[in-house]
N, C-alpha and C. Protein backbone atom coordinates (compact mmCIF):
# COMPACT_ATOMS: atom_id res chain seq x y z
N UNK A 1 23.50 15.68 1.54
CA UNK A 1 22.55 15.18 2.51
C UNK A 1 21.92 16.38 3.22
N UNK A 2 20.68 16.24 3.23
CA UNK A 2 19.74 17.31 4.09
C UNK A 2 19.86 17.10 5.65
N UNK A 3 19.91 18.54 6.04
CA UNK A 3 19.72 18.55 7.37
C UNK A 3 18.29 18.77 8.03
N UNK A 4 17.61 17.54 8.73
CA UNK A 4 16.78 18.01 9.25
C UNK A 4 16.70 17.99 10.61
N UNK A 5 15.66 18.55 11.10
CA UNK A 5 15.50 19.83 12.08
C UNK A 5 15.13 17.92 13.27
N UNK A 6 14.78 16.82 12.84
CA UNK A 6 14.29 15.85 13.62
C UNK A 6 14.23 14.36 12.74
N UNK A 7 14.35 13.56 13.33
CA UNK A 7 14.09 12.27 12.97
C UNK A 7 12.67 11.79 12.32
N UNK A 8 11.54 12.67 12.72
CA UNK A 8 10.44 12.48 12.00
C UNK A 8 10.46 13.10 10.51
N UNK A 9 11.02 14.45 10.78
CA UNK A 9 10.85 15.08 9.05
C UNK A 9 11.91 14.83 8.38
N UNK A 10 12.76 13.87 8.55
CA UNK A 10 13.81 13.23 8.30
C UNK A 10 13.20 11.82 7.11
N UNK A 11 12.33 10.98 8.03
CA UNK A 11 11.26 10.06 8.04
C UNK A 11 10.60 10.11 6.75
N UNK A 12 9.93 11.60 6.49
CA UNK A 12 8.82 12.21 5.76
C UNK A 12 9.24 12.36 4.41
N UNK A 13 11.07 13.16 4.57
CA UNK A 13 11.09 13.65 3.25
C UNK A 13 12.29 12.41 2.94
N UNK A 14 12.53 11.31 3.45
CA UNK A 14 13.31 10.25 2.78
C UNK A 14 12.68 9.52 2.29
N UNK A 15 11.28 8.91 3.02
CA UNK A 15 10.41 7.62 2.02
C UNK A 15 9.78 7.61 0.67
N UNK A 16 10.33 7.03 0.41
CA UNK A 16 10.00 6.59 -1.03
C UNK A 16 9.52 5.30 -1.54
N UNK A 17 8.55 5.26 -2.51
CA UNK A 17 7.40 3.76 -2.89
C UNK A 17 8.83 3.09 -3.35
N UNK A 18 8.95 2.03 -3.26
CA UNK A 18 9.84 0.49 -3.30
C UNK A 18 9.01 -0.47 -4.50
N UNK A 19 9.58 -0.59 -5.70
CA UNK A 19 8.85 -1.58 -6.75
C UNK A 19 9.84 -2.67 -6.64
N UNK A 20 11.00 -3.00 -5.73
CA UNK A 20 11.64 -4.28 -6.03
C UNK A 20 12.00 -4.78 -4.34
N UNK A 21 11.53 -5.96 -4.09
CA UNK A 21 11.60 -6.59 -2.87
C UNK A 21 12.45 -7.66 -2.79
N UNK A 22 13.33 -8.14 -1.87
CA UNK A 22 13.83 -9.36 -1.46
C UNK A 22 12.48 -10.87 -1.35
N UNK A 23 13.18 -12.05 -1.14
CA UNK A 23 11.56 -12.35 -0.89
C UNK A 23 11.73 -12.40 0.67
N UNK A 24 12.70 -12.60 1.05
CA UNK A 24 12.48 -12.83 2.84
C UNK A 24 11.24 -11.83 3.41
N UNK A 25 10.79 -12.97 4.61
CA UNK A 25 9.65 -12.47 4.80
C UNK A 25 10.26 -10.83 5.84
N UNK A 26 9.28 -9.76 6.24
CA UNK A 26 9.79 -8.92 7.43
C UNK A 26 9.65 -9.46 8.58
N UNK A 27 10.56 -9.13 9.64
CA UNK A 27 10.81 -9.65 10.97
C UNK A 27 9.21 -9.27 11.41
N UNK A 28 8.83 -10.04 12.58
CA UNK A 28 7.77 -10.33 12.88
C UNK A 28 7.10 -9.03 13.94
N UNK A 29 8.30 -8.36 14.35
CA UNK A 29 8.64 -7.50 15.87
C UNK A 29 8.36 -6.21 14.31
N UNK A 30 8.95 -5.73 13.55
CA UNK A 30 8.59 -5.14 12.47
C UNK A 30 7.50 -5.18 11.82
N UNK A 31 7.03 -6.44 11.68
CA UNK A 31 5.66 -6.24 11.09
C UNK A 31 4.65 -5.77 12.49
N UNK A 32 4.98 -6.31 13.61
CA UNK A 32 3.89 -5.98 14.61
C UNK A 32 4.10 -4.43 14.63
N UNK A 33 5.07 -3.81 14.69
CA UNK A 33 5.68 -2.01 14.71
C UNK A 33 4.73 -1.13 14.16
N UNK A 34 4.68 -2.02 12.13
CA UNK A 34 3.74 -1.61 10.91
C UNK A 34 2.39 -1.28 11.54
N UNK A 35 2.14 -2.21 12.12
CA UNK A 35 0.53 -2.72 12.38
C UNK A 35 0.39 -1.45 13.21
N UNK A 36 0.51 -1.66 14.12
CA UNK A 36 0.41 -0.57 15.38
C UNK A 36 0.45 0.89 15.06
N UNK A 37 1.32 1.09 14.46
CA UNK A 37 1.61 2.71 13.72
C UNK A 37 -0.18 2.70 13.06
N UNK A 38 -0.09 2.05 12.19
CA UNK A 38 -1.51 2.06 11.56
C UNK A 38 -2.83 2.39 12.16
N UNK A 39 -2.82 0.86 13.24
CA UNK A 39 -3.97 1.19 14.12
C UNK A 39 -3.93 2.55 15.44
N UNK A 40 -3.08 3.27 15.03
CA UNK A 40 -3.07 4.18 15.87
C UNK A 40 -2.75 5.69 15.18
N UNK A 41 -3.63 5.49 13.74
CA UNK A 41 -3.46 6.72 13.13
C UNK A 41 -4.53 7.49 13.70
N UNK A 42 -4.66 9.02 13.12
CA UNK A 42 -6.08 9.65 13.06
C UNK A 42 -7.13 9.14 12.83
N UNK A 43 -8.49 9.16 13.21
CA UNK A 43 -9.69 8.72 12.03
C UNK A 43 -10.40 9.94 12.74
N UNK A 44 -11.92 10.47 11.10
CA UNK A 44 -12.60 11.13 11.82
C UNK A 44 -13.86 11.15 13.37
N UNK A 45 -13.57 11.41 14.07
CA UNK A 45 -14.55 11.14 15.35
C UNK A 45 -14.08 10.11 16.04
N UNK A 46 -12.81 9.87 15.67
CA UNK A 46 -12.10 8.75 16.23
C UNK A 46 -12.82 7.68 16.65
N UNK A 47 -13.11 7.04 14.71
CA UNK A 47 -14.01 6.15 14.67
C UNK A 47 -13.45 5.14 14.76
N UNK A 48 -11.81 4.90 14.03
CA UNK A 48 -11.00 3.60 13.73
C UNK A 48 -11.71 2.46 13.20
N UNK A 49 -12.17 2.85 11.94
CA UNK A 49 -13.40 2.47 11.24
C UNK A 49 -12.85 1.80 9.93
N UNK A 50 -11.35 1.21 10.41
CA UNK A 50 -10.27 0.20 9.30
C UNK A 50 -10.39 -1.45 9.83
N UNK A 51 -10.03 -1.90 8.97
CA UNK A 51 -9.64 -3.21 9.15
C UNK A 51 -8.36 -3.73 8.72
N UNK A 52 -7.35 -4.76 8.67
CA UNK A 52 -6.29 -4.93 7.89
C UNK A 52 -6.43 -6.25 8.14
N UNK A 53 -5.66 -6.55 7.04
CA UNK A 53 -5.30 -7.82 6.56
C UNK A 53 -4.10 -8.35 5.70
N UNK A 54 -3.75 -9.09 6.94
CA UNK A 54 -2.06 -9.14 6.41
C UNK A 54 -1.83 -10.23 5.61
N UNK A 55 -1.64 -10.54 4.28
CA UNK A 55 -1.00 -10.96 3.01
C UNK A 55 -0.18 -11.83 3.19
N UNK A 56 0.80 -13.07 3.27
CA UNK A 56 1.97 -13.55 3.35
C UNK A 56 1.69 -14.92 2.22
N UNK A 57 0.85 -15.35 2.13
CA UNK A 57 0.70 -16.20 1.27
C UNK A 57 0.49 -16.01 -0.48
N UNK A 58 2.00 -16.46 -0.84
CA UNK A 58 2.09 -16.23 -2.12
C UNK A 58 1.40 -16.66 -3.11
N UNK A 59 0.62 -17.80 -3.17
CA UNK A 59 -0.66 -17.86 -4.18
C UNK A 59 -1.71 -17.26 -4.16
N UNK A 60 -1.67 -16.78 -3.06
CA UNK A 60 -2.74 -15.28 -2.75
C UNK A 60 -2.60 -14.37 -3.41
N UNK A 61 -1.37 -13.70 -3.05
CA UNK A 61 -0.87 -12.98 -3.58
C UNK A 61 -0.75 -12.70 -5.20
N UNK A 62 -0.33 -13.90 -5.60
CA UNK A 62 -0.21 -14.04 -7.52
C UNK A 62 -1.54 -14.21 -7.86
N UNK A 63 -2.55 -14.64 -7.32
CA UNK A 63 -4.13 -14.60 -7.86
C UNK A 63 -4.56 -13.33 -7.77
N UNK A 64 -4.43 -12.55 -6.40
CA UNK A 64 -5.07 -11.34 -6.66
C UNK A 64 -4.27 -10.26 -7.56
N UNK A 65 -3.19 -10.62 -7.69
CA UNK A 65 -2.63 -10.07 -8.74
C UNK A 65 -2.93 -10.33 -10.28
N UNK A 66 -3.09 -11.70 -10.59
CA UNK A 66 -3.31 -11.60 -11.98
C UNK A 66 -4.81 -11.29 -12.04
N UNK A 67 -5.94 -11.66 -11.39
CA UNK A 67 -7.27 -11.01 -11.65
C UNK A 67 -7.30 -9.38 -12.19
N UNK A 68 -6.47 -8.67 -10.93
CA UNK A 68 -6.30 -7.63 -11.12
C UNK A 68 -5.33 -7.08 -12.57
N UNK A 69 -4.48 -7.53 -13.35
CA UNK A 69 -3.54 -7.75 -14.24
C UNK A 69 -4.61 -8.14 -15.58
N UNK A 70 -5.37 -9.14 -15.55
CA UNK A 70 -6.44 -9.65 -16.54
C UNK A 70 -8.02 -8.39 -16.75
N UNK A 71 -8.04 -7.26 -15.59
CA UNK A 71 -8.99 -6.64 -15.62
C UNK A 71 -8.48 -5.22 -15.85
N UNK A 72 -7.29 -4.83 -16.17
CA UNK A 72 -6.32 -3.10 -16.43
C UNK A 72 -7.14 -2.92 -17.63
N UNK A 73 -7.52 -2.02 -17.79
CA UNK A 73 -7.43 -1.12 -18.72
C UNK A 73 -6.42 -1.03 -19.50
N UNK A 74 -6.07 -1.52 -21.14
CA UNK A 74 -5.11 -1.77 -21.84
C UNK A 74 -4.33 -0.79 -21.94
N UNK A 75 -4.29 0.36 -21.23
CA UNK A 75 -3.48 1.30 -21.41
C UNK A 75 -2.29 1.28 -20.19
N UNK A 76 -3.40 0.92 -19.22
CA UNK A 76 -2.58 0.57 -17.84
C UNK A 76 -1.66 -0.77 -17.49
N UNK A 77 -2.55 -1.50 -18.29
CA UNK A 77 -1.22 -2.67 -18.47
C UNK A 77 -0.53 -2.50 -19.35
N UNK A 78 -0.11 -2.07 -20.19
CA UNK A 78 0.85 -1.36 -21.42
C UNK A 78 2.14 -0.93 -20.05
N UNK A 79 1.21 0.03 -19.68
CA UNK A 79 2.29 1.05 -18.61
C UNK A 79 3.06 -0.03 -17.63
N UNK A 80 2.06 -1.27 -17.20
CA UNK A 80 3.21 -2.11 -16.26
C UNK A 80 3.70 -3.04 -16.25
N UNK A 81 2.89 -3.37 -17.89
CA UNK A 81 4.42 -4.20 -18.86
C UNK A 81 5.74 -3.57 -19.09
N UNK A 82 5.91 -2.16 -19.39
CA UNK A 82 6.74 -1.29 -19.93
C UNK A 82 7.56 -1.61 -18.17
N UNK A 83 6.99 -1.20 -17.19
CA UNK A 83 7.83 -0.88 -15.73
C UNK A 83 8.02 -2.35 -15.67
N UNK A 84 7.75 -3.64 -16.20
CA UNK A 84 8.22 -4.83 -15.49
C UNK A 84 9.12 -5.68 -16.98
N UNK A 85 9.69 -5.14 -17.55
CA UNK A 85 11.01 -4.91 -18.69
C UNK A 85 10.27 -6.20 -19.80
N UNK A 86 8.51 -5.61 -20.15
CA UNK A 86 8.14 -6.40 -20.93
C UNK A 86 7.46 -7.08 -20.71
N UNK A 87 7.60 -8.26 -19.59
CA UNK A 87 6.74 -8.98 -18.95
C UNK A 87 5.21 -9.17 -18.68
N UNK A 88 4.51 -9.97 -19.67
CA UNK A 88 3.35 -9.92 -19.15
C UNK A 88 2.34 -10.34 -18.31
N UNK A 89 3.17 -11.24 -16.85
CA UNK A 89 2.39 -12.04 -16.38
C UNK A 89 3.27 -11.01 -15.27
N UNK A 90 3.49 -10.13 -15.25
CA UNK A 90 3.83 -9.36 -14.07
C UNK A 90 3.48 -9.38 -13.15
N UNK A 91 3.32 -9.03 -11.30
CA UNK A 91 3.18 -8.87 -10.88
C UNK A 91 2.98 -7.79 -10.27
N UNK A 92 1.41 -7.42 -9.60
CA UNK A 92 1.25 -5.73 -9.44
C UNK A 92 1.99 -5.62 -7.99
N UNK A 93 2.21 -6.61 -7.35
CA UNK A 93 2.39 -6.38 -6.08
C UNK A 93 4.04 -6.78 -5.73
N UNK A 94 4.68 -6.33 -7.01
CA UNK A 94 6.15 -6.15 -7.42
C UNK A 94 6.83 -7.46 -6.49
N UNK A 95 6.26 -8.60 -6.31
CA UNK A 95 6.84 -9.82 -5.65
C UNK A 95 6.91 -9.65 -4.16
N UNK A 96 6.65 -8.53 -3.79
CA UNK A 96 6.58 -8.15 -2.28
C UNK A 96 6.18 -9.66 -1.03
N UNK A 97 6.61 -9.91 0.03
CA UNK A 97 6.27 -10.63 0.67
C UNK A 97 5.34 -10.65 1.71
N UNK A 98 5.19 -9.33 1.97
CA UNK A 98 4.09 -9.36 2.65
C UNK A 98 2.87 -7.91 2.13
N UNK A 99 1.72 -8.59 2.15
CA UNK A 99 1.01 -7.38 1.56
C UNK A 99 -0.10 -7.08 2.66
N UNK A 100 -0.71 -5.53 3.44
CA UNK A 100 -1.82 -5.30 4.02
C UNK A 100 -2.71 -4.93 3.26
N UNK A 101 -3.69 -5.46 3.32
CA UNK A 101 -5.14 -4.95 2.46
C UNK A 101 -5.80 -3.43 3.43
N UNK A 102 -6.37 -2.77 3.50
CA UNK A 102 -6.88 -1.58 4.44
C UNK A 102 -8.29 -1.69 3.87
N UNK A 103 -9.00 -1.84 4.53
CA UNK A 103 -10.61 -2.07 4.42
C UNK A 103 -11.37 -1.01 5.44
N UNK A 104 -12.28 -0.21 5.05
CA UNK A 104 -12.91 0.69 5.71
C UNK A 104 -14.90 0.59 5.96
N UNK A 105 -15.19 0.71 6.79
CA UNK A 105 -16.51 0.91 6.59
C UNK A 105 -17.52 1.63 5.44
N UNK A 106 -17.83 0.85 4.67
CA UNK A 106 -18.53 1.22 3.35
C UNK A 106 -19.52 2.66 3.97
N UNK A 107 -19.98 2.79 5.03
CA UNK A 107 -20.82 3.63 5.43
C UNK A 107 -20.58 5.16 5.51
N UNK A 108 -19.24 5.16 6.10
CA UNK A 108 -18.63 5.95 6.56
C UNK A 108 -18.46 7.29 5.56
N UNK A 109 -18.87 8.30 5.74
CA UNK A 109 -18.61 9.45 4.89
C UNK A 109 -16.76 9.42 4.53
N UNK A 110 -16.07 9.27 5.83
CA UNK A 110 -14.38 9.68 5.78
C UNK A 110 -14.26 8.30 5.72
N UNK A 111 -14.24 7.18 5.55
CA UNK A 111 -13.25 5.94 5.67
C UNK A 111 -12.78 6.23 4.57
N UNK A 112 -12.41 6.67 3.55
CA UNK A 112 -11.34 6.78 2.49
C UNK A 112 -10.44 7.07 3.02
N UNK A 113 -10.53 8.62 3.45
CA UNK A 113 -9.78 9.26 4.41
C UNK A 113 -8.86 8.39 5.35
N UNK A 114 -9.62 7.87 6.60
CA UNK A 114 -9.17 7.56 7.63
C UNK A 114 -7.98 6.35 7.42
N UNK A 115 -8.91 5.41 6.06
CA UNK A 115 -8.18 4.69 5.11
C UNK A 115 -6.20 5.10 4.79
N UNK A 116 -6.63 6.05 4.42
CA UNK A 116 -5.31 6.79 3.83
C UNK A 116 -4.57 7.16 5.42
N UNK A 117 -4.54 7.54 6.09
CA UNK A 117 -4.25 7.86 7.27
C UNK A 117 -3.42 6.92 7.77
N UNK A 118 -4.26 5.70 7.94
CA UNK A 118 -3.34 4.43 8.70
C UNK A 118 -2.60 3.95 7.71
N UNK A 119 -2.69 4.05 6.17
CA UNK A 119 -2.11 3.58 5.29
C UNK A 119 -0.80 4.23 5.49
N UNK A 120 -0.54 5.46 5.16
CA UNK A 120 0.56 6.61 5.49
C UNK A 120 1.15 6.69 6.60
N UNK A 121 0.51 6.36 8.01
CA UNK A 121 1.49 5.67 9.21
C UNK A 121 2.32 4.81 9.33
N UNK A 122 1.32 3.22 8.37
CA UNK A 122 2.21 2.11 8.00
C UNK A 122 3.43 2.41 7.10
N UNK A 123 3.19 2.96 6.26
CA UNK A 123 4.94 3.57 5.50
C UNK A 123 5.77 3.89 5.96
N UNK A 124 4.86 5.87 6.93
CA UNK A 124 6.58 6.16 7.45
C UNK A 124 7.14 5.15 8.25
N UNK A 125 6.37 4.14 9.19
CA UNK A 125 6.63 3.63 9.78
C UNK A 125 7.76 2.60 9.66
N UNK A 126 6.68 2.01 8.51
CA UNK A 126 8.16 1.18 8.31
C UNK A 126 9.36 1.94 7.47
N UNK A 127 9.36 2.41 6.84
CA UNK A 127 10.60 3.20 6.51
C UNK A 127 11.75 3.72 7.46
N UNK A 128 10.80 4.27 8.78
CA UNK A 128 11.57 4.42 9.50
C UNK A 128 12.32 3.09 10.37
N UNK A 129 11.83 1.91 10.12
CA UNK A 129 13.19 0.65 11.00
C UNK A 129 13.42 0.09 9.74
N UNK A 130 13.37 0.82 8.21
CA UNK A 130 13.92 -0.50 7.59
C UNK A 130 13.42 -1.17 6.67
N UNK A 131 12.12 -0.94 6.34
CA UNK A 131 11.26 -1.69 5.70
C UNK A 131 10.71 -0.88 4.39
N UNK A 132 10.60 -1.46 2.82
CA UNK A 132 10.17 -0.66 1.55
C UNK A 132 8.65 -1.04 1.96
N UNK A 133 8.36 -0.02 1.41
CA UNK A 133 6.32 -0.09 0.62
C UNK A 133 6.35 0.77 -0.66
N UNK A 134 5.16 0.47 -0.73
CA UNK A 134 4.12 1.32 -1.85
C UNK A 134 3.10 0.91 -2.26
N UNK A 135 2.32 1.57 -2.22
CA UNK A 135 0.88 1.98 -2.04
C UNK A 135 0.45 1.23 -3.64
N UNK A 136 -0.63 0.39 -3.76
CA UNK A 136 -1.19 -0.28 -4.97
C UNK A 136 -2.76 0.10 -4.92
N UNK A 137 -2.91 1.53 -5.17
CA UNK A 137 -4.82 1.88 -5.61
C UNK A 137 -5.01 0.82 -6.28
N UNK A 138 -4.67 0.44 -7.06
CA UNK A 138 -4.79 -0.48 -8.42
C UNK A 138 -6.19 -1.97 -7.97
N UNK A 139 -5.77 -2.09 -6.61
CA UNK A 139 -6.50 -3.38 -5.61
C UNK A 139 -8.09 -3.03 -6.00
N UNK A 140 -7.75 -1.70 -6.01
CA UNK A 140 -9.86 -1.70 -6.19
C UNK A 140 -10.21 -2.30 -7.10
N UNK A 141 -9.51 -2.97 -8.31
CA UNK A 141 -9.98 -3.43 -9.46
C UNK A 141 -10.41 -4.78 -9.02
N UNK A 142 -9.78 -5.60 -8.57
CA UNK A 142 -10.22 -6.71 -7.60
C UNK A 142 -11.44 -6.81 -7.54
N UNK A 143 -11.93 -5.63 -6.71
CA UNK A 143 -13.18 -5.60 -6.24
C UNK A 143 -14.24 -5.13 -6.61
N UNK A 144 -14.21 -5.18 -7.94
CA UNK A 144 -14.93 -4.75 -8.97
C UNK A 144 -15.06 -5.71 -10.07
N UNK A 145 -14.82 -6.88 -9.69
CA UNK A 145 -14.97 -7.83 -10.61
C UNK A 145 -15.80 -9.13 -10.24
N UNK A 146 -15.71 -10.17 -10.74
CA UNK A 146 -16.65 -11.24 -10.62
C UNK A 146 -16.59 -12.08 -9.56
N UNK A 147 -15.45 -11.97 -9.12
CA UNK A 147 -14.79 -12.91 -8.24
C UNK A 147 -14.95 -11.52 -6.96
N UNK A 148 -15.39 -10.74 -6.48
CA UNK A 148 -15.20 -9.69 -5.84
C UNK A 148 -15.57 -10.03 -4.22
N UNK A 149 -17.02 -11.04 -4.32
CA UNK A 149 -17.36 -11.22 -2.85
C UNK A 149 -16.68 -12.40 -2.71
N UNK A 150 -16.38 -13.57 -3.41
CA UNK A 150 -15.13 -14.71 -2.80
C UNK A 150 -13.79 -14.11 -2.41
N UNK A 151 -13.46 -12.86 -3.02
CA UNK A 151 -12.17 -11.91 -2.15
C UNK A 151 -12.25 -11.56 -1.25
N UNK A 152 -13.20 -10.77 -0.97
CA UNK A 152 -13.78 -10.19 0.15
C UNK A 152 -13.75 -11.39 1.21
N UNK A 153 -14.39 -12.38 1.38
CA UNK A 153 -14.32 -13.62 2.32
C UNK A 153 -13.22 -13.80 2.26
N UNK A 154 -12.35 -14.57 1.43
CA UNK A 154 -11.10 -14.85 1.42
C UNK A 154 -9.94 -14.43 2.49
N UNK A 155 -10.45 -13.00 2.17
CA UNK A 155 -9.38 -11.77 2.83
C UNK A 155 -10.34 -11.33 4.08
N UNK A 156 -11.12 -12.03 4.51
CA UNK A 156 -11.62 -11.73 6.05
C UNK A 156 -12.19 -10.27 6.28
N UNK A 157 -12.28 -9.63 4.86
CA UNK A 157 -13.67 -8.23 4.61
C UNK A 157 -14.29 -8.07 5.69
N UNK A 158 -14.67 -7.72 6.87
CA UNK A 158 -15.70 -7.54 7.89
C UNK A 158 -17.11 -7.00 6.66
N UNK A 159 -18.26 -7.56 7.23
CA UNK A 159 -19.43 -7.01 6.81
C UNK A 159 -19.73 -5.65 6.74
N UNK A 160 -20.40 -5.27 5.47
CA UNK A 160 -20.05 -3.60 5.11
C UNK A 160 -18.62 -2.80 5.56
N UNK A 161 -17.58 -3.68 5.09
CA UNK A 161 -16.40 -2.55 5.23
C UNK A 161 -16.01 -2.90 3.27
N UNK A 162 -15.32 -1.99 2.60
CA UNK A 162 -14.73 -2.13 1.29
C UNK A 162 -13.48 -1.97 1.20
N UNK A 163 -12.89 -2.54 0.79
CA UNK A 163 -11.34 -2.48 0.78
C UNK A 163 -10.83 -1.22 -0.36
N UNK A 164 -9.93 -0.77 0.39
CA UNK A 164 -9.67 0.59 0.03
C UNK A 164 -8.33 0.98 -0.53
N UNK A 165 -7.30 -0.03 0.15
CA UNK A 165 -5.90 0.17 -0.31
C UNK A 165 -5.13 -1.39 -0.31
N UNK A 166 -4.12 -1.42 -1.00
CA UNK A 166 -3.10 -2.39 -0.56
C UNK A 166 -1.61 -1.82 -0.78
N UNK A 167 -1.11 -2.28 0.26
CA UNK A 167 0.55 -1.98 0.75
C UNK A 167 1.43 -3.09 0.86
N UNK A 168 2.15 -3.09 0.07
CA UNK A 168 3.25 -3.87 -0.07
C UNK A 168 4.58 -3.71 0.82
N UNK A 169 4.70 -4.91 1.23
CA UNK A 169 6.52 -4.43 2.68
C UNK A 169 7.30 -5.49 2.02
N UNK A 170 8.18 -4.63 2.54
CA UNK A 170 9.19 -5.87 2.98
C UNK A 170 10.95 -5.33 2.52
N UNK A 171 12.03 -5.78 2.36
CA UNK A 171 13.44 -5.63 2.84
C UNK A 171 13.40 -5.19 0.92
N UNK A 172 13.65 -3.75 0.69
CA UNK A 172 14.34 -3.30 -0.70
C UNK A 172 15.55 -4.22 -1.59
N UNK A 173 15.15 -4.03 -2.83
CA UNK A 173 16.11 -5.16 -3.33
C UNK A 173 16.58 -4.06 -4.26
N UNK A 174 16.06 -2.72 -4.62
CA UNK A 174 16.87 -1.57 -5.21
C UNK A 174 16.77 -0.26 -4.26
N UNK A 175 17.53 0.76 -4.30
CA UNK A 175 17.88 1.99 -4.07
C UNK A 175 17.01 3.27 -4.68
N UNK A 176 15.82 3.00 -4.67
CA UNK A 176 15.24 4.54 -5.28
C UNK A 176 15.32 5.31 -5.79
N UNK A 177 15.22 5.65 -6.67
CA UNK A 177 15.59 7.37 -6.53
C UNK A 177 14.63 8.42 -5.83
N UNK A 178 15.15 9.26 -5.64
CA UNK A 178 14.37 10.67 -5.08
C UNK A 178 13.95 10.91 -6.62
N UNK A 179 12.04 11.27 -6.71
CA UNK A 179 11.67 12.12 -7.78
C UNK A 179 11.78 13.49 -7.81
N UNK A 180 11.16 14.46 -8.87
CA UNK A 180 11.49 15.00 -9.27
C UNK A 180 10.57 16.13 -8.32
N UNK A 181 9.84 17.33 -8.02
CA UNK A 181 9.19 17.90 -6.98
C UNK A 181 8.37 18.28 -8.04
N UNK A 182 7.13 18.26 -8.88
CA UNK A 182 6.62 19.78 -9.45
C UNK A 182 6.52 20.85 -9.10
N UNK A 183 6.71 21.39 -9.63
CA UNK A 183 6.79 23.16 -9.52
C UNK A 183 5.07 23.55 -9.01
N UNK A 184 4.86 24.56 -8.42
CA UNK A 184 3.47 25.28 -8.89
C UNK A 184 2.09 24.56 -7.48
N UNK A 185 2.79 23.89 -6.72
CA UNK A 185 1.63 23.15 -6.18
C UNK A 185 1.67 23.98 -4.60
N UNK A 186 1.87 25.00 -4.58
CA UNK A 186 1.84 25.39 -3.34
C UNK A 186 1.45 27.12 -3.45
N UNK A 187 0.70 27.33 -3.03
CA UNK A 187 -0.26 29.02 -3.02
C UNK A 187 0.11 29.55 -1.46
N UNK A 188 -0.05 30.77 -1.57
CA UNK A 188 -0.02 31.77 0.08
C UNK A 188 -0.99 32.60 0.03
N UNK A 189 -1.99 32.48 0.70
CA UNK A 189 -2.84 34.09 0.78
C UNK A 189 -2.46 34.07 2.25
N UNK A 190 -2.39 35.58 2.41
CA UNK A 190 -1.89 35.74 3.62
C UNK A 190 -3.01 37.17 4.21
């Protein structure tokens, strides 16, 4: 076990993405925790130029999943047939019970950015009382398809914002492993 120097970089270098969930929903005082961490990340010009949208309804959930599942790139569903032991009506959003959508102002030069920001609050966050995530880029496919502006409504889209991420929570039903570090990703000019 590592010693760290604080409870935050403690936080940083323990969390890890979660592909298997309980279904119980997260405590409510926890999900409000999530939220808050989020809405109180960085943005540039401290625009807070996100939206969220919290997930709990499971036919929601399995629709925007199989749209998204029916539109992979056959290489990419190969890959999450292989991670779901074959299965092809898988689920991208690994059965998770509660999912946040992160929607940003389409306008915005940084809402990707700022996007990623509150996204990465909501993790350590919950990691730190308790709670698995991981991050599903994969959602943009959603929104790139036919059905894209009935999602958008659906999921309460504010006008000109695009949805940017989805995060999956909720109580771990496996143990992680720690990956592996690559070598080579870190330079010094001094």
């Amino acid at each position: 076990m590592a010693n760290y120097p604080n409870e935050t970089v403690k936080t940083i270098m323990e969390r890890r993405s979660v592909r298997k969930y309980k279904p119980e929903q997260i405590d409510e005082q926890e999900l409000k925790c999530i939220i808050d961490c989020g809405l109180n990340a960085p943005s540039a010009m401290n625009s807070q130029n996100w939206h969220f949208t919290v997930i709990q309804n499971k036919d929601l959930i399995n629709r925007m999943s199989e749209k998204i599942r029916l539109n992979l790139p056959p290489e990419m569903f190969t890959r999450y047939k292989e991670r779901h032991n074959g299965r092809e009506d898988f689920c991208l959003f690994y059965e998770a019970p509660t999912i946040i959508l992160i929607s940003g102002d389409a306008e915005d030069l940084f809402t990707d950015y700022n996007g990623a920001y509150a996204t990465q609050n909501m993790c350590l966050a919950a990691h730190s009382i308790g709670v698995a995530s991981v991050i599903i880029g994969l959602t943009k496919i959603l929104f790139m398809t036919d059905e894209a502006e009935a999602f958008k409504k659906e999921l309460d889209v504010p006008e000109g914002y695009k949805p940017l991420y989805a995060v999956c929570f909720g109580y771990a039903d496996i143990k992680p492993e720690k990956p592996e570090r690559i070598e080579g990703k870190l330079s010094f000019i001094r």
